[in-house]
N, C-alpha and C. Protein backbone atom coordinates (compact mmCIF):
# COMPACT_ATOMS: atom_id res chain seq x y z
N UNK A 1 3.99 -6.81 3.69
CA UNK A 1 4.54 -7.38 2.47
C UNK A 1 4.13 -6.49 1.29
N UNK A 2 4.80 -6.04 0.46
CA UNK A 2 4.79 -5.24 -0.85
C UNK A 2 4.07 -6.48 -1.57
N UNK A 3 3.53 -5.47 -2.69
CA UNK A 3 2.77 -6.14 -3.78
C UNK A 3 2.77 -4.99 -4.86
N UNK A 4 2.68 -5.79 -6.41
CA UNK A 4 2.96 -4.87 -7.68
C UNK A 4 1.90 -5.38 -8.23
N UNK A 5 0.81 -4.60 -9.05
CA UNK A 5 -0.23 -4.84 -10.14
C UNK A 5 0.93 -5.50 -11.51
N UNK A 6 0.53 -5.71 -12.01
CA UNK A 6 1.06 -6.49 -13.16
C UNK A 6 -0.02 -7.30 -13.88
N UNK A 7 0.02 -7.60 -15.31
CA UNK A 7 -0.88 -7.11 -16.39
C UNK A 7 0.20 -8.63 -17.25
N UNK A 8 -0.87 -9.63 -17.37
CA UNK A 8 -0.42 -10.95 -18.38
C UNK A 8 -0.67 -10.65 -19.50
N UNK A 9 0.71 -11.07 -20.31
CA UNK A 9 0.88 -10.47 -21.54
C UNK A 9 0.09 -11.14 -22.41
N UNK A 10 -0.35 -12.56 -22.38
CA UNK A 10 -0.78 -13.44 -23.23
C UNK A 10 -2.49 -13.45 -22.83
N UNK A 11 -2.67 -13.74 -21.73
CA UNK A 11 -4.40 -13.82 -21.35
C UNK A 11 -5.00 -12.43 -21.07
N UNK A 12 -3.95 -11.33 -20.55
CA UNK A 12 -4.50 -9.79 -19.82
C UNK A 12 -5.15 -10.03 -18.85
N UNK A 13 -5.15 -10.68 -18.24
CA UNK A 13 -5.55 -10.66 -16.69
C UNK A 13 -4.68 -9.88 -15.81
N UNK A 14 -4.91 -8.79 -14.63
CA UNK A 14 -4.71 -8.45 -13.98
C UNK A 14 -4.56 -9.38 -12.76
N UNK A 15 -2.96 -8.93 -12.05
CA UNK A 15 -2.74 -10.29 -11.14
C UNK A 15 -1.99 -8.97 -9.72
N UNK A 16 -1.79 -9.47 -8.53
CA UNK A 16 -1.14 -8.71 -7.89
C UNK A 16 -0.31 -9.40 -7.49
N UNK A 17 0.87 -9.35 -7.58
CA UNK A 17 2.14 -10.16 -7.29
C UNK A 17 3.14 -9.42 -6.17
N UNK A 18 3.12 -10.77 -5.44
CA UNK A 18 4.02 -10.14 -3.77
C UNK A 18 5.32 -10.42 -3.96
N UNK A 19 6.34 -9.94 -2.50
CA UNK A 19 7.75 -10.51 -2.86
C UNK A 19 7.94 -11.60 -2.71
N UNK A 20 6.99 -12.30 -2.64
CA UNK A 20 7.43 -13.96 -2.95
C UNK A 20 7.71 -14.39 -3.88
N UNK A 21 7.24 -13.81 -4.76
CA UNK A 21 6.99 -14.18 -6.71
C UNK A 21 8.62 -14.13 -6.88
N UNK A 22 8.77 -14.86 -8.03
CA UNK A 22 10.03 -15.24 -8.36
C UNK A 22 10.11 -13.83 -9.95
N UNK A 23 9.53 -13.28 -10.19
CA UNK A 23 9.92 -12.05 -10.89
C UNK A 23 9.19 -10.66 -10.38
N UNK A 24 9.34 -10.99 -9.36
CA UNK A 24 8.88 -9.50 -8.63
C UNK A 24 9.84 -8.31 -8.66
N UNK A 25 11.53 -9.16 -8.65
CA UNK A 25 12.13 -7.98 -8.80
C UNK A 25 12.17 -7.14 -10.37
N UNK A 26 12.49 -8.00 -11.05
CA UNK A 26 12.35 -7.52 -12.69
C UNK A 26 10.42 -6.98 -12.90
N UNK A 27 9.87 -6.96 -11.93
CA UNK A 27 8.21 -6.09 -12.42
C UNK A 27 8.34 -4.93 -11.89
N UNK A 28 9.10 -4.67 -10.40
CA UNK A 28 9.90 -3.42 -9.63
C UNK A 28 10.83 -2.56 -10.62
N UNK A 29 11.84 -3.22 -11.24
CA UNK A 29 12.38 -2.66 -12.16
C UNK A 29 11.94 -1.80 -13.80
N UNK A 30 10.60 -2.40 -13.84
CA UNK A 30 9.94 -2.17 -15.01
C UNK A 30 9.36 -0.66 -15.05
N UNK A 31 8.99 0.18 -13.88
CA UNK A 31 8.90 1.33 -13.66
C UNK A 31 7.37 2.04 -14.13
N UNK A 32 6.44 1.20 -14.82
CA UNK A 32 5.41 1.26 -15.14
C UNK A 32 4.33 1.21 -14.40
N UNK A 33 3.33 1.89 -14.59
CA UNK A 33 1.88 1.95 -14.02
C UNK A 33 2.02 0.65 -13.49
N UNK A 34 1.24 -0.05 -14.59
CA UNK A 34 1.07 -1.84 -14.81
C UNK A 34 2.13 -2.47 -15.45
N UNK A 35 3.09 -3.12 -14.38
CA UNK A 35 3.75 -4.31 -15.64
C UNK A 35 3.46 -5.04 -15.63
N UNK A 36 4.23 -5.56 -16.91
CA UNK A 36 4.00 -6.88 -17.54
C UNK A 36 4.39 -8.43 -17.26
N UNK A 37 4.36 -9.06 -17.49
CA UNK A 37 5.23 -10.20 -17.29
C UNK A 37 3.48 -11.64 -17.84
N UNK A 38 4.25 -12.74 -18.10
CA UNK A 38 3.62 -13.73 -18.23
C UNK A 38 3.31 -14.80 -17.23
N UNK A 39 2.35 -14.75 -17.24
CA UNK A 39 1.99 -15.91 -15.86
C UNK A 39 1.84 -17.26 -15.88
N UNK A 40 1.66 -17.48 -14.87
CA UNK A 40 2.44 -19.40 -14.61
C UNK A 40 0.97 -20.22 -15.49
N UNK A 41 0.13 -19.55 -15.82
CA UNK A 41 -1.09 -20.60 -16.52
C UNK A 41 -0.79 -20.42 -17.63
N UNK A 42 -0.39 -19.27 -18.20
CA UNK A 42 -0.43 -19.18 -19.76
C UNK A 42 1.47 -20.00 -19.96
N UNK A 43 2.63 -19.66 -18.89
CA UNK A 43 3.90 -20.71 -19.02
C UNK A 43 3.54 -21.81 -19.56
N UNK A 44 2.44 -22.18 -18.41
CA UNK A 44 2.48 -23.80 -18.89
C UNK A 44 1.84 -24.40 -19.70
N UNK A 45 0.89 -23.17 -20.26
CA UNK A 45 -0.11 -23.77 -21.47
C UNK A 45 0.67 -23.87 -22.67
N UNK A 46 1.70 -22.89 -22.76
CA UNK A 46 2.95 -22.77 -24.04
C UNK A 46 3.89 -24.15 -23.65
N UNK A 47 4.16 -24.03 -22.94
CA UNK A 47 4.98 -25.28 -22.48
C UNK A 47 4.09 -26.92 -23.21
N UNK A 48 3.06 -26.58 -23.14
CA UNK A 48 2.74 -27.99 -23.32
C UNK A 48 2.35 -28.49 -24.69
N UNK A 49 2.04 -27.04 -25.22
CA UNK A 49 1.63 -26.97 -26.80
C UNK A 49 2.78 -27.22 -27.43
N UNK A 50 4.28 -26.76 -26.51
CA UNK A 50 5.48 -27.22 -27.34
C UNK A 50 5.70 -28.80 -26.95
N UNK A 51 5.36 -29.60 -26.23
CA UNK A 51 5.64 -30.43 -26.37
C UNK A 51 5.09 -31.60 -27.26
N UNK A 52 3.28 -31.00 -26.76
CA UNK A 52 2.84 -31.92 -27.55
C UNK A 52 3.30 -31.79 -29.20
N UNK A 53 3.96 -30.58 -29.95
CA UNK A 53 3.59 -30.31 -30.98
C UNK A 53 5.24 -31.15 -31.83
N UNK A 54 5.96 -31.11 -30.50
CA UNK A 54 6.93 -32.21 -31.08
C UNK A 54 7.35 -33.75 -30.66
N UNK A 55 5.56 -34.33 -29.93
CA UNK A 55 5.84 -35.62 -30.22
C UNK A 55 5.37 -36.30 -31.61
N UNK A 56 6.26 -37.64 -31.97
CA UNK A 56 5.74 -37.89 -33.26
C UNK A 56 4.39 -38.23 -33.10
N UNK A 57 4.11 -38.38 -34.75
CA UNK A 57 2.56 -38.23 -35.31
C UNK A 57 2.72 -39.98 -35.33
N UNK A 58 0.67 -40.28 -34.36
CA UNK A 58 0.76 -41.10 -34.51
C UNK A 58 0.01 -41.82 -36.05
N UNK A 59 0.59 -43.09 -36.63
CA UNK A 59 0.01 -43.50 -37.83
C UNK A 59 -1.39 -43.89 -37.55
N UNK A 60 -1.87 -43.47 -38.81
CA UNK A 60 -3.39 -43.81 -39.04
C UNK A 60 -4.31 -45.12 -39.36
């Protein structure tokens, strides 16, 4: 099984991603030493900051 170094844009952690990964082909395509791409902890940490940040405010 192939595997690509790749480098999280938001935390910089170094990750090695196989062809299982669902953007393995677009990190193949990237042609770089280390690519880039964002990983599924920092997705979902943005993901959640957007949600919480548009439920309403509760009254005081």
């Amino acid at each position: 099984m192939d595997t690509i170094s790749a480098r999280c844009l938001m935390c910089s952690k170094t990750y090695t991603v196989d062809e299982s990964h669902k953007d393995y082909k677009k990190l193949v395509a990237q042609e770089k030493p280390v690519a880039t791409f964002i990983c599924d902890l920092c997705n979902y940490r943005v993901q959640h900051e957007s949600e919480e940040k548009h439920k309403p405010k509760k009254p005081m």
